[in-house]
C-alpha atoms as a PDB file:
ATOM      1  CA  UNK A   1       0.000   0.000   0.000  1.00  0.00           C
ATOM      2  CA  UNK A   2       1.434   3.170  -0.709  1.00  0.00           C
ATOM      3  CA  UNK A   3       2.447   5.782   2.019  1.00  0.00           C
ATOM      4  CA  UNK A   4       1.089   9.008   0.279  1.00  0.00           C
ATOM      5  CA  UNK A   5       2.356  11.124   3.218  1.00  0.00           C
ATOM      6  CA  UNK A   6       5.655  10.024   2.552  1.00  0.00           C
ATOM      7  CA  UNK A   7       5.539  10.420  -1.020  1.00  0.00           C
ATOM      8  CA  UNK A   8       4.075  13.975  -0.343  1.00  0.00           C
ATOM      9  CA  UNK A   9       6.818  14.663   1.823  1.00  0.00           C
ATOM     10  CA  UNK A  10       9.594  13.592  -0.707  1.00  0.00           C
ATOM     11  CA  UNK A  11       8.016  15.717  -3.205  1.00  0.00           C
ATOM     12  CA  UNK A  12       7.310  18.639  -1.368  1.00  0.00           C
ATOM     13  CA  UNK A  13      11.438  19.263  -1.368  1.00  0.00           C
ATOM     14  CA  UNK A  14      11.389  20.356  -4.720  1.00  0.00           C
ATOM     15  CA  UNK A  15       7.704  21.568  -5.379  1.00  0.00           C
ATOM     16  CA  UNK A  16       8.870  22.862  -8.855  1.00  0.00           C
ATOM     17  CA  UNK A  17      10.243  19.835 -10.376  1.00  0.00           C
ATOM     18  CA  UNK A  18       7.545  17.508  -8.457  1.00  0.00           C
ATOM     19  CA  UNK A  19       4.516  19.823  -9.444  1.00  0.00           C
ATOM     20  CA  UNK A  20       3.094  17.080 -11.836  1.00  0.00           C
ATOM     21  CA  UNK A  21       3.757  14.588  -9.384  1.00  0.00           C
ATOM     22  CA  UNK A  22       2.300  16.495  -6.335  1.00  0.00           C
ATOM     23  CA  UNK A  23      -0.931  16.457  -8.435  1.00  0.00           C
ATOM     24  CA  UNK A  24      -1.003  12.934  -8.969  1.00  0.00           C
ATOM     25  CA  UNK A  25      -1.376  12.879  -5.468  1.00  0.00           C
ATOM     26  CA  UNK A  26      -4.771  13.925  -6.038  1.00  0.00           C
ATOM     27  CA  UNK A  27      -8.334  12.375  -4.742  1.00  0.00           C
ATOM     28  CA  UNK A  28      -9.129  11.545  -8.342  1.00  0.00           C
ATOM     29  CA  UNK A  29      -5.501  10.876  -9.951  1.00  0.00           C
ATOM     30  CA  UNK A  30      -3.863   8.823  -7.334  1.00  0.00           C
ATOM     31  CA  UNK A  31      -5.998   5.703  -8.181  1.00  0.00           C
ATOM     32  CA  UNK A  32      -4.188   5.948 -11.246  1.00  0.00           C
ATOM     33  CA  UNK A  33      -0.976   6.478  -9.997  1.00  0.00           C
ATOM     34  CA  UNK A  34       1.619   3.984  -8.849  1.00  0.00           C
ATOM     35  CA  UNK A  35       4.664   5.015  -6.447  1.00  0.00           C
ATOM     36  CA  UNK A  36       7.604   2.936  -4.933  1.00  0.00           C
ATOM     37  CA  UNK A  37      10.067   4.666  -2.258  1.00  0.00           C
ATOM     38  CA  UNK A  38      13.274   3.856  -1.684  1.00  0.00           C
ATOM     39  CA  UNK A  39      15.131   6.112   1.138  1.00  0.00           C
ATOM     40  CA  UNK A  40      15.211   9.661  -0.247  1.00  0.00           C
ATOM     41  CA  UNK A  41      14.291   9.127  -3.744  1.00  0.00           C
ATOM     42  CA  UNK A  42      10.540   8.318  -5.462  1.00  0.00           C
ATOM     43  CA  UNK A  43       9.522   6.825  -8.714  1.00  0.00           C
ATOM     44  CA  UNK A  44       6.037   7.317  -9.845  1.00  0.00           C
ATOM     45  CA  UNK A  45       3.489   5.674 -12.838  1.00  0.00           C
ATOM     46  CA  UNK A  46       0.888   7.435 -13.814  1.00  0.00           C
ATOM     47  CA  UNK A  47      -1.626   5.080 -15.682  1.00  0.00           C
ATOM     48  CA  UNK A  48      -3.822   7.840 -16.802  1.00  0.00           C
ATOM     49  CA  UNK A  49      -2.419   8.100 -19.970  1.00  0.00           C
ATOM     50  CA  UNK A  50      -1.255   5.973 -22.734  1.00  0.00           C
ATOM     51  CA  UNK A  51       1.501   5.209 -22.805  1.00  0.00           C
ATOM     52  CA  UNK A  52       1.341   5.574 -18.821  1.00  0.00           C
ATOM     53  CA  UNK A  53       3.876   8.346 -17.791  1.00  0.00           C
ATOM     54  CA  UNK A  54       7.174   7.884 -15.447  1.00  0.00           C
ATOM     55  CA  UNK A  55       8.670  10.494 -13.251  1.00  0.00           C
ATOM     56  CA  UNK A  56      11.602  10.081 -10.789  1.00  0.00           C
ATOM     57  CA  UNK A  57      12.786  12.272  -7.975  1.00  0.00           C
ATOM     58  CA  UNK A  58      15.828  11.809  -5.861  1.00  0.00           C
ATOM     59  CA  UNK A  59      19.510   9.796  -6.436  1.00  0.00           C
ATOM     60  CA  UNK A  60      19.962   7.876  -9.732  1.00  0.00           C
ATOM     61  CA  UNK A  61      21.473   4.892  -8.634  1.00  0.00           C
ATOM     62  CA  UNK A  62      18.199   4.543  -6.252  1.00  0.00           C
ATOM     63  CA  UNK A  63      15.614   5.380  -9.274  1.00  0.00           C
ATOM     64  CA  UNK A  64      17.233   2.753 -10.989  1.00  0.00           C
ATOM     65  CA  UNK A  65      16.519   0.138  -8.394  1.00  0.00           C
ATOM     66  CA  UNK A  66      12.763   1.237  -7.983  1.00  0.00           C
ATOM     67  CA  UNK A  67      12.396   0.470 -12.046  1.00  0.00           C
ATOM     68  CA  UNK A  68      12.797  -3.372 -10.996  1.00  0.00           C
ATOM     69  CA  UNK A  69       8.504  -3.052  -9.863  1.00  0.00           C
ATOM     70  CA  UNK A  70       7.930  -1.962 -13.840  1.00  0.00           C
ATOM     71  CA  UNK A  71       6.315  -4.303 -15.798  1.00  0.00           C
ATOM     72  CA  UNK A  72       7.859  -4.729 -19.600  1.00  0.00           C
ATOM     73  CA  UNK A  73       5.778  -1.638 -21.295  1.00  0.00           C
ATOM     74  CA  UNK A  74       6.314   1.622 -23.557  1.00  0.00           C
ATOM     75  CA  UNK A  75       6.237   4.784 -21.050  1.00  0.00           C
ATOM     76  CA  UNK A  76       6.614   8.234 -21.741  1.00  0.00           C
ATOM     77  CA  UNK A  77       9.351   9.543 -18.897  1.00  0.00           C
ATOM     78  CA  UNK A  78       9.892  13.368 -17.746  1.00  0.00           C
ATOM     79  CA  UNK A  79      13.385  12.074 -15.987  1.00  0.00           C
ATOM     80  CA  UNK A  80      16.503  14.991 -14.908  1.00  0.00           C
ATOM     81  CA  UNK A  81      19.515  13.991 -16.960  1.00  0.00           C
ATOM     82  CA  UNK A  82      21.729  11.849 -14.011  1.00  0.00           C
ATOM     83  CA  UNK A  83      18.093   9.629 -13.982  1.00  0.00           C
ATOM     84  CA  UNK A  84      18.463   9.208 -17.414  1.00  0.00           C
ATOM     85  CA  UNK A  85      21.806   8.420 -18.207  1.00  0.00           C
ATOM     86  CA  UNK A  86      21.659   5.361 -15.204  1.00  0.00           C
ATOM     87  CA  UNK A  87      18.233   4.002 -16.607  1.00  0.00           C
ATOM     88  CA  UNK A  88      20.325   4.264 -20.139  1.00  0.00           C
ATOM     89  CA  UNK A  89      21.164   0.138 -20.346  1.00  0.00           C
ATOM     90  CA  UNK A  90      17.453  -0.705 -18.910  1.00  0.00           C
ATOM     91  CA  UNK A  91      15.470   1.385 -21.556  1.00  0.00           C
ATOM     92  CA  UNK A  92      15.411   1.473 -25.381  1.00  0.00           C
ATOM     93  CA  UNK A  93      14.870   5.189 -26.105  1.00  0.00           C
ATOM     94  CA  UNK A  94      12.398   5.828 -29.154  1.00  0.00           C
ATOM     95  CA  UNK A  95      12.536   9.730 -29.153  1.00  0.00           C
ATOM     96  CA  UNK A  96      13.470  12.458 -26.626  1.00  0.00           C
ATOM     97  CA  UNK A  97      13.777  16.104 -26.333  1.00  0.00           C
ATOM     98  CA  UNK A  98      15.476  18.348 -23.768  1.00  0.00           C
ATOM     99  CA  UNK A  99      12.991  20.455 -22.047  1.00  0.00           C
ATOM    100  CA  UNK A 100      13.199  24.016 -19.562  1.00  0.00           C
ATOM    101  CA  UNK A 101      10.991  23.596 -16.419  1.00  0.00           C
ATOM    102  CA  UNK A 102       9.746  27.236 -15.811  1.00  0.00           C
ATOM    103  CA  UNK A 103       7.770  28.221 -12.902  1.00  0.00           C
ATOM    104  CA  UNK A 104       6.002  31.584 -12.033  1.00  0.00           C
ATOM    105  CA  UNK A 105       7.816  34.130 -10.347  1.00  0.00           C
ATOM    106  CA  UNK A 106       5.568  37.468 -10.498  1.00  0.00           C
ATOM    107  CA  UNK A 107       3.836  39.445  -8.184  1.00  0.00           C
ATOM    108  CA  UNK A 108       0.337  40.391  -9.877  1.00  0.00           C
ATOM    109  CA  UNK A 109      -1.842  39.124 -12.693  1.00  0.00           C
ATOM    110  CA  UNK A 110      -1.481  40.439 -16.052  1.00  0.00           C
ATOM    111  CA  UNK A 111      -4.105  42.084 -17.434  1.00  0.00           C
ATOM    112  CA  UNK A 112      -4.942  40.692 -21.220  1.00  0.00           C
ATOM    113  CA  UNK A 113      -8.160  42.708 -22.773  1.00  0.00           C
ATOM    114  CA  UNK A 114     -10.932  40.391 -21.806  1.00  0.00           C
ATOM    115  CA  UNK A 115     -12.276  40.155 -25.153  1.00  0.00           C
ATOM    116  CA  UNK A 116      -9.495  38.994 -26.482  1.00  0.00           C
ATOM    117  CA  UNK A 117      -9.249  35.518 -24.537  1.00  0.00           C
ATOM    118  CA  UNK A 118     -12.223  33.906 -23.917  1.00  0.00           C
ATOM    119  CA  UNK A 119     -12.835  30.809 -21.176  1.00  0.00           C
ATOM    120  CA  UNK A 120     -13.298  27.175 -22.876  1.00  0.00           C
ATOM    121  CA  UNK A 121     -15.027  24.463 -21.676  1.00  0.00           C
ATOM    122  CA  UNK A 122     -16.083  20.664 -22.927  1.00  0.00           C
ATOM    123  CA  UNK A 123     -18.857  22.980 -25.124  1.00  0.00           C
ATOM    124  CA  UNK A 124     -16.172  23.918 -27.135  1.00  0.00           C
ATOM    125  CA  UNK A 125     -14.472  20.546 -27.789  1.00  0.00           C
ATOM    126  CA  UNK A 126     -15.130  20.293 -31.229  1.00  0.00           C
ATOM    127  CA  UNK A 127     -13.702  23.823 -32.161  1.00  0.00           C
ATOM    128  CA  UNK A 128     -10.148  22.858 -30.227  1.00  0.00           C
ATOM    129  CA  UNK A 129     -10.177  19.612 -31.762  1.00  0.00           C
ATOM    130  CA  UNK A 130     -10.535  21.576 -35.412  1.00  0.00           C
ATOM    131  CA  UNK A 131      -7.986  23.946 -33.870  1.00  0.00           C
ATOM    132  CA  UNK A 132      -5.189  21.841 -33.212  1.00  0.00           C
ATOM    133  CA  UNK A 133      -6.350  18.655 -36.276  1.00  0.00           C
ATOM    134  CA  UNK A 134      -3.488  17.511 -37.968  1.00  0.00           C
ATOM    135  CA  UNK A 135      -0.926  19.754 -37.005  1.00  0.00           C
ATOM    136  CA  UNK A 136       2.595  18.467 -36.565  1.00  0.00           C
ATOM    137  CA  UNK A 137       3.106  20.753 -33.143  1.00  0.00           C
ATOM    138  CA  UNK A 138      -0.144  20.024 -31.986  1.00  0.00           C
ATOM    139  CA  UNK A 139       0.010  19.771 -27.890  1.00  0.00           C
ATOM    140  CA  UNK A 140       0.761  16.117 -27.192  1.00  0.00           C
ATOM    141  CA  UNK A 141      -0.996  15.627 -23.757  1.00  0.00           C
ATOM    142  CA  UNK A 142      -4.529  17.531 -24.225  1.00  0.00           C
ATOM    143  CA  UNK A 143      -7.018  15.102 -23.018  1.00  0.00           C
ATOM    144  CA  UNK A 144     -10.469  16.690 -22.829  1.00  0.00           C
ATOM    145  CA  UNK A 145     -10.958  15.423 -19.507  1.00  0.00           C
ATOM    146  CA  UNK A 146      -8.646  18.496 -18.662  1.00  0.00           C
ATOM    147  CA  UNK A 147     -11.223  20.876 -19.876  1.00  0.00           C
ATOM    148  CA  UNK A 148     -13.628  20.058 -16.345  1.00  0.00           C
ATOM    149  CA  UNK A 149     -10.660  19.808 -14.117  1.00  0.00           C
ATOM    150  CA  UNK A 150      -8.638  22.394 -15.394  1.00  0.00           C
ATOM    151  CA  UNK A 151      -8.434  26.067 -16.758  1.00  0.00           C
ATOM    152  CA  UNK A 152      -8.656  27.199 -20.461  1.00  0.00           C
ATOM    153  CA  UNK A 153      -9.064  29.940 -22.975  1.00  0.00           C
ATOM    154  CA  UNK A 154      -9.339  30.934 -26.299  1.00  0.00           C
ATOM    155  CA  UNK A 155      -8.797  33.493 -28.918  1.00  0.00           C
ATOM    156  CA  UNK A 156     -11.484  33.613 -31.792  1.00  0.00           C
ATOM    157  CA  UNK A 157     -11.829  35.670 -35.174  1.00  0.00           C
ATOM    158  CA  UNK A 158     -14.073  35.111 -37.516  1.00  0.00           C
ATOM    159  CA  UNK A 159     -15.982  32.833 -35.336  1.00  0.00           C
ATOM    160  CA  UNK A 160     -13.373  30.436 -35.531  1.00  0.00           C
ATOM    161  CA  UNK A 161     -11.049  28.881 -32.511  1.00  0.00           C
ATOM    162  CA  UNK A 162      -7.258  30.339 -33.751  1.00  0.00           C
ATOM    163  CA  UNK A 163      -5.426  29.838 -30.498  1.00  0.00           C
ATOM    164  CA  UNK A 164      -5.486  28.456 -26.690  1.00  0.00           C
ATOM    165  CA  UNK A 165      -4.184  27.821 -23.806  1.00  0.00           C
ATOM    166  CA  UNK A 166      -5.297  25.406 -20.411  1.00  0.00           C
ATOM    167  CA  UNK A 167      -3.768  23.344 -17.766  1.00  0.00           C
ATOM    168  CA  UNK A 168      -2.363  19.750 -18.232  1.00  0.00           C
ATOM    169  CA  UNK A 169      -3.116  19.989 -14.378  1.00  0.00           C
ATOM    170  CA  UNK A 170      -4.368  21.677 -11.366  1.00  0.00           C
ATOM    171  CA  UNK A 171      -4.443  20.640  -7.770  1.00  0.00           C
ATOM    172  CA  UNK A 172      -6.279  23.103  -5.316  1.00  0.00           C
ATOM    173  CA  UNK A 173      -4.897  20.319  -2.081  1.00  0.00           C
ATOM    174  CA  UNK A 174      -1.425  20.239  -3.042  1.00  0.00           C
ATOM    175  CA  UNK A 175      -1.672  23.942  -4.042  1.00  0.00           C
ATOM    176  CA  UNK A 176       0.204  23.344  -7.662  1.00  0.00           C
ATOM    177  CA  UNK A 177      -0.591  23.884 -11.407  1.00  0.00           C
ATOM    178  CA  UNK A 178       1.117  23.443 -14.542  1.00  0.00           C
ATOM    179  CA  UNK A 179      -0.233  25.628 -18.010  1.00  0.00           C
ATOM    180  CA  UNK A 180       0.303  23.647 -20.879  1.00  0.00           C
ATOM    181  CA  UNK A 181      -2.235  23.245 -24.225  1.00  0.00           C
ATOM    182  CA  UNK A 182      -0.845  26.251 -25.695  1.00  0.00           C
ATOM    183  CA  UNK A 183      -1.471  26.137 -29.481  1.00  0.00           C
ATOM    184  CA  UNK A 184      -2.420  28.671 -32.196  1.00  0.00           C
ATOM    185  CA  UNK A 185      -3.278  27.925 -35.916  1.00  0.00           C
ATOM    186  CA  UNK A 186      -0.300  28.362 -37.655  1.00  0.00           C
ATOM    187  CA  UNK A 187      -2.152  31.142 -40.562  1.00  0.00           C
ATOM    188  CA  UNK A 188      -2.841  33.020 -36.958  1.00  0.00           C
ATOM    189  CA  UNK A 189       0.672  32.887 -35.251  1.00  0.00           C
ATOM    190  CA  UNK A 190       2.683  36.221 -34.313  1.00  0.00           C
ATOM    191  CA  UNK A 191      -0.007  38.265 -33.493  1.00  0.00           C
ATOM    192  CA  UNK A 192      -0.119  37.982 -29.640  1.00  0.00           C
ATOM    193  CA  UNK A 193      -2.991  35.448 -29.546  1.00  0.00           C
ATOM    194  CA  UNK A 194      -0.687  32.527 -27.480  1.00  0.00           C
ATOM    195  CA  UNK A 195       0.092  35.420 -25.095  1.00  0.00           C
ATOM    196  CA  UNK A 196      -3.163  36.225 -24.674  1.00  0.00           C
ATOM    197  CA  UNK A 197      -4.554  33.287 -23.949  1.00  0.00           C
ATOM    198  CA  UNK A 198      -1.708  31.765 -21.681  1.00  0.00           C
ATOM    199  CA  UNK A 199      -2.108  34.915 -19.848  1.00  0.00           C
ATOM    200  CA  UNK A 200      -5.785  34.510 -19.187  1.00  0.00           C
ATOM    201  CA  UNK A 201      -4.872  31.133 -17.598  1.00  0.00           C
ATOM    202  CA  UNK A 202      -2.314  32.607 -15.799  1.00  0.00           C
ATOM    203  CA  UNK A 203      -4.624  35.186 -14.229  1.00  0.00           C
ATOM    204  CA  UNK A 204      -7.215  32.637 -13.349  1.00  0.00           C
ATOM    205  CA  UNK A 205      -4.571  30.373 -11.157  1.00  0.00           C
ATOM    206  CA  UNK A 206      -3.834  33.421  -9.169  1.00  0.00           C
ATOM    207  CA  UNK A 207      -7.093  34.173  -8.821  1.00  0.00           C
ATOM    208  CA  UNK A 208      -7.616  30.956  -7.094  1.00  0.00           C
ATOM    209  CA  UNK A 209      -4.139  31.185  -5.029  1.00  0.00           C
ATOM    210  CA  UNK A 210      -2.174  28.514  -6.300  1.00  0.00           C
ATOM    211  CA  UNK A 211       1.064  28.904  -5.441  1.00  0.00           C
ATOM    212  CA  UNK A 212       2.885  27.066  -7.697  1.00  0.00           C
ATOM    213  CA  UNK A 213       2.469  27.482 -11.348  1.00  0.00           C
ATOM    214  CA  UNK A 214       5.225  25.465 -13.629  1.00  0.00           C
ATOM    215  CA  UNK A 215       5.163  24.985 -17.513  1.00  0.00           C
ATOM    216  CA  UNK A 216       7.460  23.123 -19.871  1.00  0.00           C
ATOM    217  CA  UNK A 217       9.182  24.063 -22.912  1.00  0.00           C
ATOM    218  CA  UNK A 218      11.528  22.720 -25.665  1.00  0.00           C
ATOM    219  CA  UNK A 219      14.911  24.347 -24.719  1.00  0.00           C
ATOM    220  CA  UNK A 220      15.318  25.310 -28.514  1.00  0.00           C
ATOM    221  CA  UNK A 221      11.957  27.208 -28.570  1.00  0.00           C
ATOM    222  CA  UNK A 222      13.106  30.507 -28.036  1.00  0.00           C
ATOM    223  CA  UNK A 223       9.960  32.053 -29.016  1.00  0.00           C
ATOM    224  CA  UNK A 224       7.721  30.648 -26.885  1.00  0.00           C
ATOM    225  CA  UNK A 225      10.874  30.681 -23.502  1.00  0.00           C
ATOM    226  CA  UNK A 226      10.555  34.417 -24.742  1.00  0.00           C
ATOM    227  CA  UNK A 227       6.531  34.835 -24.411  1.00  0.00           C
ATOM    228  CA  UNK A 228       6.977  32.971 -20.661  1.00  0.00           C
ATOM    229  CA  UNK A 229       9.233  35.367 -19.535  1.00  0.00           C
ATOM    230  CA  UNK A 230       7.446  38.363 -20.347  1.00  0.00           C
ATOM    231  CA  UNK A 231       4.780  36.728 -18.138  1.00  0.00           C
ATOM    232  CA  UNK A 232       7.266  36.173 -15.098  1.00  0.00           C
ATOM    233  CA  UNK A 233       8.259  32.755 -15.600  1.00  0.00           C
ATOM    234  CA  UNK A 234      11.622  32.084 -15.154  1.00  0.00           C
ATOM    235  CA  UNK A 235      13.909  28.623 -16.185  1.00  0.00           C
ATOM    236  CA  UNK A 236      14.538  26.384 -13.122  1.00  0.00           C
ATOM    237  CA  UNK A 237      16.196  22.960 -14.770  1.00  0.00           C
ATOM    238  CA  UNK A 238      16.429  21.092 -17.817  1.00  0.00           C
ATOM    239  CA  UNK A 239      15.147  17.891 -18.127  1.00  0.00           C
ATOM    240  CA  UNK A 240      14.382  14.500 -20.997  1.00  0.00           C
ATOM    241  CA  UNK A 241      11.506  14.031 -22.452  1.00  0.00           C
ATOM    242  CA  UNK A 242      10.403  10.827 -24.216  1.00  0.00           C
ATOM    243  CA  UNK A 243       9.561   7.774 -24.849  1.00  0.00           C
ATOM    244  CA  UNK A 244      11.285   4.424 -24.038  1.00  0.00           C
ATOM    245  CA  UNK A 245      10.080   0.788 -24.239  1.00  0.00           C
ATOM    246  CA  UNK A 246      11.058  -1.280 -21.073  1.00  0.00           C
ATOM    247  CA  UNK A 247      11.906  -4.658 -23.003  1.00  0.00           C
ATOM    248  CA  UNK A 248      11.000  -7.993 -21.488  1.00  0.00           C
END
C-alpha cells in the first residue's frame, strides 16, 4: 500500500520539479498512480495516460533500483539527466527532447483585454479539436478530460477557434498547477494570440491562489521561452523528455 504522506513529503522538497507529481497525489488521480520509495528518492506511474507516464525524484542509482517493480511496457518519462543516463542500459529510447521547467515568479496578474481571450469548456471541444487537427506541433498531452478539471481559454476571429491555452493539471490540495495546451493555428501565429490566452490562464490560477504554477518548454523554442518570460516565468532545470520501451 502506498504511504502518500511520505511520497508527499519527498516531493514537497522540490515543489517545482515535483509539481506534476504532487498532483497525482490527487483524490481523483492517485488511483491511477503507482509510487515505490526507496530512502530519499521516489519513482512514480501514472496510468492515466497511454503510454502511462514515469517520473523520478531523488539519487539515480536509487531510481534505478525502484524500475525493478515496472512491468515490460512503452512509457513516456519526464526524468533529470543523471536519472536518465543510469536508466540508459534498462530502456530502449524511441525519441526524446530536452525540455526548460519554468515556474512563475511574479507578483500580480497580467491584465490581457478580456475580449481577447475567452474561457473554454467541454462545449467547445469540437472547435479545439478543429484547432489543433493535424498539425505536426499540436500539444501532445490535451485530453479533454482536462477541460472540467482544469483552466482554459481561447482566442477567436471570424468565429473560428485560432489559439489556446489550459492546464495539463491543477491541484487546489497540493496547491500546484502546470499551463500547458498552448497552441495557435499556424495562418494566426505572431499576433499575440498565445500570449493572450496563456495569460488569461495565468490570471485565473492566481485568482484561485495557487502557489505554484510550472510549464514546460523545448529548450530550442526561443519564441515561446521568450513569451513565458514576459509573463514572469523564469527557467529552473532542464530535463528528458520521451519515450522508451522497457523490453521484457
Amino acid at each position: 500500500m502506498t504511504d502518500w504522506d511520505a511520497a508527499r513529503e519527498l516531493l514537497e522538497r522540490d515543489r517545482i520539479w515535483c509539481a506534476y507529481a504532487l498532483a497525482d497525489l490527487d483524490p481523483g488521480l492517485r488511483e491511477s498512480s503507482d509510487i515505490w520509495i526507496q530512502r530519499e528518492s521516489l519513482l512514480l506511474r501514472y496510468r492515466g495516460l497511454a503510454p502511462a507516464v514515469l517520473f523520478a525524484f531523488g539519487r539515480p542509482e536509487q531510481v534505478r533500483d525502484l524500475c525493478t517493480n515496472l512491468e515490460p511496457a512503452r512509457y513516456v518519462f519526464t526524468l533529470k539527466p543523471a536519472v536518465r543516463t543510469a536508466l540508459d542500459d534498462l530502456f530502449q529510447i524511441e525519441h526524446e527532447v530536452e525540455m526548460h521547467r519554468m515556474d512563475f515568479h511574479g507578483t500580480q496578474q497580467t491584465s490581457p483585454p478580456p475580449e481577447i481571450a475567452s474561457r473554454l469548456s467541454d462545449e467547445q471541444l469540437d472547435d479545439i479539436l478543429t484547432l489543433m487537427d493535424d498539425q505536426p506541433d499540436r500539444p501532445d498531452a490535451f485530453d479533454p478530460a482536462q477541460l472540467n478539471s482544469g483552466m482554459f481559454f481561447g482566442v477567436w476571429q471570424a468565429g473560428r477557434l485560432v489559439a489556446m491555452a489550459g492546464t495539463h493539471v491543477v491541484s487546489r490540495v497540493m496547491d500546484v498547477a502546470a499551463i500547458g495546451n498552448v497552441f495557435t493555428h499556424p495562418d494566426w501565429r505572431g499576433k499575440g494570440f498565445a500570449r493572450a490566452a496563456s495569460a488569461a490562464v495565468l490570471n485565473d490560477l492566481l485568482k484561485h491562489g495557487i502557489r505554484t504554477i510550472v510549464l514546460n518548454t523545448q529548450v530550442h523554442n526561443q519564441a515561446a521561452i521568450k513569451l513565458y518570460h514576459s509573463l514572469g516565468f523564469e527557467s529552473y532545470c532542464h530535463y528528458m523528455e520521451g519515450v522508451a520501451l522497457l523490453p521484457s
